[in-house]
N, C-alpha and C. Protein backbone atom coordinates (compact mmCIF):
# COMPACT_ATOMS: atom_id res chain seq x y z
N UNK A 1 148.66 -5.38 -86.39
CA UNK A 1 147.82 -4.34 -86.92
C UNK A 1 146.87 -3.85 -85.83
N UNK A 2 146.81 -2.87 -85.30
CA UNK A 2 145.95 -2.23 -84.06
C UNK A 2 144.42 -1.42 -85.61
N UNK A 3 143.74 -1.54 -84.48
CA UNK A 3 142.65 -1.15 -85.22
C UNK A 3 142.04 0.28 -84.72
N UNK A 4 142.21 1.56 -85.08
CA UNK A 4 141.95 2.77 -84.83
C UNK A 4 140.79 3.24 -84.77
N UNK A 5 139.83 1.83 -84.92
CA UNK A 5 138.23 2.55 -84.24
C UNK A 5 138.24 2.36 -83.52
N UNK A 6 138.71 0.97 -82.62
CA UNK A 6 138.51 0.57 -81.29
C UNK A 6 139.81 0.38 -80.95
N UNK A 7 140.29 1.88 -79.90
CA UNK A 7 141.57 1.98 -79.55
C UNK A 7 141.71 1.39 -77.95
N UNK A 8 142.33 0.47 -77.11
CA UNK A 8 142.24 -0.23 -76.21
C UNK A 8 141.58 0.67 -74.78
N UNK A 9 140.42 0.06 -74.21
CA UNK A 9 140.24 1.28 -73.36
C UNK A 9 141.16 1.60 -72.28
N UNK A 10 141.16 3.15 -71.47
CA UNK A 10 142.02 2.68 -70.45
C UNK A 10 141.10 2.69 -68.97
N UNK A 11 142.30 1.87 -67.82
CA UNK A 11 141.63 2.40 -66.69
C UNK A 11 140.11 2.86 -66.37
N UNK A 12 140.37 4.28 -66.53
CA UNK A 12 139.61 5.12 -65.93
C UNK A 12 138.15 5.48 -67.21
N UNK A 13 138.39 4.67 -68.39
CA UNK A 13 137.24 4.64 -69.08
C UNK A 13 136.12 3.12 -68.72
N UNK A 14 137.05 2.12 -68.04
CA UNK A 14 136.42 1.16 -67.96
C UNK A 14 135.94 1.19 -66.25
N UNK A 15 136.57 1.97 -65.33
CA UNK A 15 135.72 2.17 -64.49
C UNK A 15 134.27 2.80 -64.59
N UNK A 16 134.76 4.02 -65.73
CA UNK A 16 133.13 4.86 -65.92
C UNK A 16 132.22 3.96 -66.47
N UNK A 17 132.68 2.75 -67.23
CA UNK A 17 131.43 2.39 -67.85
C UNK A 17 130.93 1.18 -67.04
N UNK A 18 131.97 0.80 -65.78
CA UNK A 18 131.42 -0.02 -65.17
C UNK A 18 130.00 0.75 -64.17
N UNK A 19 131.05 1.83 -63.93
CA UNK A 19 129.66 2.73 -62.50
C UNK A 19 128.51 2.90 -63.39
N UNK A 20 128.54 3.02 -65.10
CA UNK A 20 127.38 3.51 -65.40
C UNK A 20 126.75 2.23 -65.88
N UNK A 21 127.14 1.19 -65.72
CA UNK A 21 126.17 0.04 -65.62
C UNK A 21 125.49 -0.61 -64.58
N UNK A 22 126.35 0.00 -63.31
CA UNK A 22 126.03 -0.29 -62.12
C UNK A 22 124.44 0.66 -61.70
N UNK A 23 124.83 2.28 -61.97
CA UNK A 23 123.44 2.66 -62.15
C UNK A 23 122.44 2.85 -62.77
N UNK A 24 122.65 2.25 -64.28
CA UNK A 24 121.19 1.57 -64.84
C UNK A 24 120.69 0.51 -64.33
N UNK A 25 121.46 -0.37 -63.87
CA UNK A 25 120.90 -1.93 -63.33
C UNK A 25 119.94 -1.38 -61.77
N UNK A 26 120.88 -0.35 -61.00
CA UNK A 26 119.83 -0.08 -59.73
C UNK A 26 118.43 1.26 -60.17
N UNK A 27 118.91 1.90 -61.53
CA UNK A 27 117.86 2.28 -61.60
C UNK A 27 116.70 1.47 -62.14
N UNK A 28 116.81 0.37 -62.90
CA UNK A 28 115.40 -0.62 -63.20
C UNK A 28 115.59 -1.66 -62.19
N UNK A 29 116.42 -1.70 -60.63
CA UNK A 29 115.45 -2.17 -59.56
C UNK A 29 114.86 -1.27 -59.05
N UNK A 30 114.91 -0.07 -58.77
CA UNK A 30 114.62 0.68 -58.34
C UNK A 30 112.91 1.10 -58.80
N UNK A 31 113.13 1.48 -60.05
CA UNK A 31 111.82 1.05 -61.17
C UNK A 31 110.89 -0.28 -60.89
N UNK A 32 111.61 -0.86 -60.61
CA UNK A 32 110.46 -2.52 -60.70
C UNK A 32 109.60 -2.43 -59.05
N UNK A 33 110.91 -2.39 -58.31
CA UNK A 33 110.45 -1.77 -56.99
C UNK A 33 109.27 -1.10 -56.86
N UNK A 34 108.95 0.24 -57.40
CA UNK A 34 107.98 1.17 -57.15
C UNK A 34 106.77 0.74 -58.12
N UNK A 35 106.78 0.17 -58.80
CA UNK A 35 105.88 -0.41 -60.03
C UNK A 35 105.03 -1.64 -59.04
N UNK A 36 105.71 -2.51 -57.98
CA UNK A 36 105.54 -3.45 -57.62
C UNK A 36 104.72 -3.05 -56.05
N UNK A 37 105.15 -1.78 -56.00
CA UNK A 37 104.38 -1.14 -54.46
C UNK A 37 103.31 -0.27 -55.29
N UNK A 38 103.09 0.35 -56.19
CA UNK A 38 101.97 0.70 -57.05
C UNK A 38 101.07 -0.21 -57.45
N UNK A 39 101.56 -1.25 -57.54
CA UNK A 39 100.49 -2.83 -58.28
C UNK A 39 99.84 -3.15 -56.89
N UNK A 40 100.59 -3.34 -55.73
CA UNK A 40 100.24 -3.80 -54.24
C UNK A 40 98.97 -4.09 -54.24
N UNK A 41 97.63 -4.18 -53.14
CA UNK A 41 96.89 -3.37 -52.61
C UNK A 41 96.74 -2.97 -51.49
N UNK A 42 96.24 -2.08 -51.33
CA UNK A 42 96.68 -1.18 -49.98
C UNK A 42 95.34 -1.63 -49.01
N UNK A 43 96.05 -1.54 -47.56
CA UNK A 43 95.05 -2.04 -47.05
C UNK A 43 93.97 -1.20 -46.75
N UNK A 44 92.58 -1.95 -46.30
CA UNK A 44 91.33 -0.90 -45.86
C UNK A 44 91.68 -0.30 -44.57
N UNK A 45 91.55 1.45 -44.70
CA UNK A 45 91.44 2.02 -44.05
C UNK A 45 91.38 1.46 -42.55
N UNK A 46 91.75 1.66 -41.54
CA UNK A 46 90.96 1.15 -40.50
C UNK A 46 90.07 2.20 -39.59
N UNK A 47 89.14 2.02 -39.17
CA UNK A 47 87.30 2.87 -38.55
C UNK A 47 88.01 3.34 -37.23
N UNK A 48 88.49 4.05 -37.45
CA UNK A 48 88.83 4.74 -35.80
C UNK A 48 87.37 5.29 -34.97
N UNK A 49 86.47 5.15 -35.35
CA UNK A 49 84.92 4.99 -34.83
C UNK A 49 84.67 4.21 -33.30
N UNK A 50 85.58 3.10 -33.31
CA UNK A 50 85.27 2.18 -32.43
C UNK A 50 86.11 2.07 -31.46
C-alpha cells in the first residue's frame, strides 16, 4: 500500500532540501557571529595626542 500524501521524494527534491538546511544552519552562524561581535567591547580609542 504506498501512501499518496507522502509520495517518495526524488533526487533533486532531497538535494533542495538538503542546500536549504545547509543555509539556515549558516544563516544562525552567521547570526550568532554578529550578535557576538555586537556583545564584544570595543576597545578605547587610542590619543593620537602623544
Amino acid at each position: 500500500m504506498t501512501d499518496k500524501k507522502n509520495p517518495p521524494k526524488t533526487e533533486a527534491e532531497l538535494k533542495a532540501e538538503r542546500l536549504a538546511k545547509a543555509l539556515r544552519d549558516n544563516l544562525h552562524r552567521r547570526k550568532a557571529q554578529a550578535r557576538s561581535r555586537d556583545a564584544a567591547p570595543t576597545p578605547a580609542p587610542k590619543d593620537e595626542a602623544e
